[in-house]
Protein backbone atom coordinates (compact mmCIF):
# COMPACT_ATOMS: atom_id res chain seq x y z
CA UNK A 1 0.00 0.00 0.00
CA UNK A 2 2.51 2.19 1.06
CA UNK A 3 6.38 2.41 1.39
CA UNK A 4 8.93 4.36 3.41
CA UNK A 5 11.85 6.18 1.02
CA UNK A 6 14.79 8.15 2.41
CA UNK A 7 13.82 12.04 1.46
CA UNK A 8 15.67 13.47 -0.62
CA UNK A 9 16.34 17.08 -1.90
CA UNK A 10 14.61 16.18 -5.58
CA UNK A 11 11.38 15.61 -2.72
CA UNK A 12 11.41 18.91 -1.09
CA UNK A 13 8.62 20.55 -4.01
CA UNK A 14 6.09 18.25 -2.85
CA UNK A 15 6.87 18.82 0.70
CA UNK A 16 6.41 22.82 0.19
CA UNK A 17 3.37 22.51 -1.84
CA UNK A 18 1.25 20.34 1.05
CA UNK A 19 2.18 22.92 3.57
CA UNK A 20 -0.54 25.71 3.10
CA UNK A 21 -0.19 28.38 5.70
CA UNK A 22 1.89 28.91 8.99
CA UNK A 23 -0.88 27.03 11.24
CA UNK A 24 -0.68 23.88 8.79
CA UNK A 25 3.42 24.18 9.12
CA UNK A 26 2.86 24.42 13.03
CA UNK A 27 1.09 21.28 13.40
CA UNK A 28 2.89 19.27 11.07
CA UNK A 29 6.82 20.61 12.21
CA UNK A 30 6.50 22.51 15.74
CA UNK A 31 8.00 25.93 16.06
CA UNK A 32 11.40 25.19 14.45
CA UNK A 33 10.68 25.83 10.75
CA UNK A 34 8.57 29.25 9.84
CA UNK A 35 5.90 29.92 6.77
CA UNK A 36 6.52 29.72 4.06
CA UNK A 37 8.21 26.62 4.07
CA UNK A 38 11.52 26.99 1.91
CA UNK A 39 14.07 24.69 0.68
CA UNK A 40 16.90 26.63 2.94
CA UNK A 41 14.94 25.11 6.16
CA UNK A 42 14.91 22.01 4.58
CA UNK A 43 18.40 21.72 4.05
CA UNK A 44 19.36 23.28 7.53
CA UNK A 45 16.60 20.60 9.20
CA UNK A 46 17.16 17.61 7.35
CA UNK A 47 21.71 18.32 8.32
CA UNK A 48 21.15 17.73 11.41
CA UNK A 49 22.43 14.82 13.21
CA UNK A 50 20.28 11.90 14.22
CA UNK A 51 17.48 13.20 11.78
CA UNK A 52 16.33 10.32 9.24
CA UNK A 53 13.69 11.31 7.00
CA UNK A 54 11.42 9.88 4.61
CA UNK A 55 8.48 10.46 1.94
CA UNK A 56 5.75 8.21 1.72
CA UNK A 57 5.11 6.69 -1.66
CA UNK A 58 1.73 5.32 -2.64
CA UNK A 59 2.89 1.80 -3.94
CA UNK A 60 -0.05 1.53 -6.64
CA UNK A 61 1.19 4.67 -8.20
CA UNK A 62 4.79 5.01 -6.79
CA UNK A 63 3.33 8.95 -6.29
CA UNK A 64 4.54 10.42 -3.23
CA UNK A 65 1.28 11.07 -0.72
CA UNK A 66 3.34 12.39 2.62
CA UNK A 67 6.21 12.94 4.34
CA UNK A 68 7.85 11.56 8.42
CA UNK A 69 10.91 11.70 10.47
CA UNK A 70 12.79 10.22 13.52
CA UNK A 71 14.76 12.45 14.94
CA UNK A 72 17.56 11.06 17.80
CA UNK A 73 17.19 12.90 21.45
CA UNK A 74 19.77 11.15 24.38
CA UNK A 75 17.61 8.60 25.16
CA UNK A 76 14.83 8.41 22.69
CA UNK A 77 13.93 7.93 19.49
CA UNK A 78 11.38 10.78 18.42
CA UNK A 79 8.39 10.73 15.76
CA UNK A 80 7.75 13.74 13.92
CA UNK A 81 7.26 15.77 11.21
CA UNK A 82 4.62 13.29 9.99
CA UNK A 83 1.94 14.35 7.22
CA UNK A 84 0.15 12.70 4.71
CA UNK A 85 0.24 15.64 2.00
CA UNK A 86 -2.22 14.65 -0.45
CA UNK A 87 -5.67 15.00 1.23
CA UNK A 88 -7.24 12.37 -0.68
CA UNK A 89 -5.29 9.94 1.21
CA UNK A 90 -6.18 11.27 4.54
CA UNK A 91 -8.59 9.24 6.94
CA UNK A 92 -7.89 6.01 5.05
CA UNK A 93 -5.90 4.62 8.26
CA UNK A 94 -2.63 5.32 6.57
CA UNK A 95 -1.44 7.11 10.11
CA UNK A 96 -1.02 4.00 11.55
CA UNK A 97 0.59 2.06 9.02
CA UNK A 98 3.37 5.09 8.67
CA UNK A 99 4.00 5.31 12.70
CA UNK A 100 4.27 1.14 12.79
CA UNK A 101 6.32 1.39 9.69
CA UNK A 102 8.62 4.34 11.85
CA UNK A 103 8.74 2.12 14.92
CA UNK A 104 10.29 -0.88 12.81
CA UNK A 105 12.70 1.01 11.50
CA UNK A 106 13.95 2.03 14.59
CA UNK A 107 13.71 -1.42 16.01
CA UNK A 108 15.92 -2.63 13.09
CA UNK A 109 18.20 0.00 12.49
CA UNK A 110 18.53 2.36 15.86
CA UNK A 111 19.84 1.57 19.39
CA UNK A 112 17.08 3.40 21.07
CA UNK A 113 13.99 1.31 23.19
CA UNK A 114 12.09 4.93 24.25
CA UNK A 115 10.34 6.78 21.42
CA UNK A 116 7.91 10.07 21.76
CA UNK A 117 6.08 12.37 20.18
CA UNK A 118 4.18 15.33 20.40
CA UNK A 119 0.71 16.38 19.38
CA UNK A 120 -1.56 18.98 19.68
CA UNK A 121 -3.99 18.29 22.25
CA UNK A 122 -6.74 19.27 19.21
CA UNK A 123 -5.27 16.69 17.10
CA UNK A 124 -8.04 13.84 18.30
CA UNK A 125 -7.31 11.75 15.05
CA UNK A 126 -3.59 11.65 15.49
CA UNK A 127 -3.93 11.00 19.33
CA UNK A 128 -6.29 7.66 18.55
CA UNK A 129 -4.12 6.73 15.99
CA UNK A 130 -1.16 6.79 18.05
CA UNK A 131 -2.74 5.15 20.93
CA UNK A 132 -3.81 1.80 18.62
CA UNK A 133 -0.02 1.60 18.30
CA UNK A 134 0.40 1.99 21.82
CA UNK A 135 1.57 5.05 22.42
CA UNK A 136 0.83 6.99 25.79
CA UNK A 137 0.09 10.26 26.73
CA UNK A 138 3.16 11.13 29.21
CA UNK A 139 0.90 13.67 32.19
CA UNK A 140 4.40 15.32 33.07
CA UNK A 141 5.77 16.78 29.86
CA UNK A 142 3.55 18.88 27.40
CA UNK A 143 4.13 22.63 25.97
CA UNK A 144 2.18 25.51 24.81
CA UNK A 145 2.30 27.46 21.51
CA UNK A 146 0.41 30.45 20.42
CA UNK A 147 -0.73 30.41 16.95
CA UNK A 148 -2.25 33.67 15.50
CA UNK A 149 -3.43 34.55 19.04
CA UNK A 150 -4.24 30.71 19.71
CA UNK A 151 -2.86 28.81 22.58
CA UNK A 152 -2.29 25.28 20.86
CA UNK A 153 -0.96 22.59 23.91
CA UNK A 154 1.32 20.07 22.72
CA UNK A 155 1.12 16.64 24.63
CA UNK A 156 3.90 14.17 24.59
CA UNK A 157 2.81 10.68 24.26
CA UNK A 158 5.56 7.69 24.59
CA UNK A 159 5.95 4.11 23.73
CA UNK A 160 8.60 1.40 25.35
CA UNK A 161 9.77 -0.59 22.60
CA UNK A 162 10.36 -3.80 24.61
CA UNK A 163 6.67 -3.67 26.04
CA UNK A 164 4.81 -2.47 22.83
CA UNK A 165 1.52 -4.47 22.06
CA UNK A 166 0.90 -6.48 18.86
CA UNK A 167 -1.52 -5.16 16.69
């Protein structure tokens, strides 16, 4: 259905073009990139260390549909940065399929047994998706943004690799 391919900088024009406005960069990338979405920031974001990223390729069409990351903190493995671009693709369950896709990769390829993430609190779909895979919410550790005069909350949710459910 769907397959995981390193990103590369020939990517970065479908990236841009799924990113409408500074509210749709916010939830998809945090605070650390700014509208409009450029290929400078993608260069600068996808250099640093311990960042592996990847589009997501429709296999029937081998058209890219989205984009997702794992980024390296000291003792986790972080999700992020994850988007299905092409909105004919959204609510189709895909979510799930890209975070368990993510979560073998790390299994297989990164010494890390801790991974997080954050989401906006608003994000209900995300949330539910992430909690099928077993994901958390983590009480102790969330942040606030304000977004054109909104206060967005950011919740961290985390998953022990060695005590992750089937499914």
């Amino acid at each position: 259905m769907i397959r995981l391919e390193k990103f590369a900088k020939e990517m970065y024009s479908d990236l841009i073009s799924w990113i409408g406005n500074a509210e749709e960069l916010m939830l998809f990338a945090g605070p650390k990139l700014t509208f409009p979405l450029t290929n400078e920031q993608l260069n600068e974001s996808l250099n640093e260390k311990g960042r592996f990223a990847f589009q997501i390729v429709n296999e029937n069409d081998n058209l890219p549909i989205g984009h997702c990351e794992i980024y390296l903190t000291n003792n986790t493995a972080a999700l992020g940065r994850i988007l299905i671009g092409e909105k004919s693709f959204r609510g189709k369950g895909l979510g799930k399929i890209i975070v368990k896709k993510l979560l073998k990769y790390i299994e297989e390829n990164i010494d890390r047994k801790k991974v997080e993430l954050n989401v906006f609190d608003f994000n209900i779909a995300a949330i539910k998706c992430y909690e099928k895979v077993g994901f958390k919410i983590n009480p102790d550790k969330k942040s606030e943004r304000i977004v054109n005069g909104k206060n967005w909350i950011a919740l961290n949710m985390t998953l022990d690799l060695e005590n992750k459910p089937n499914g």
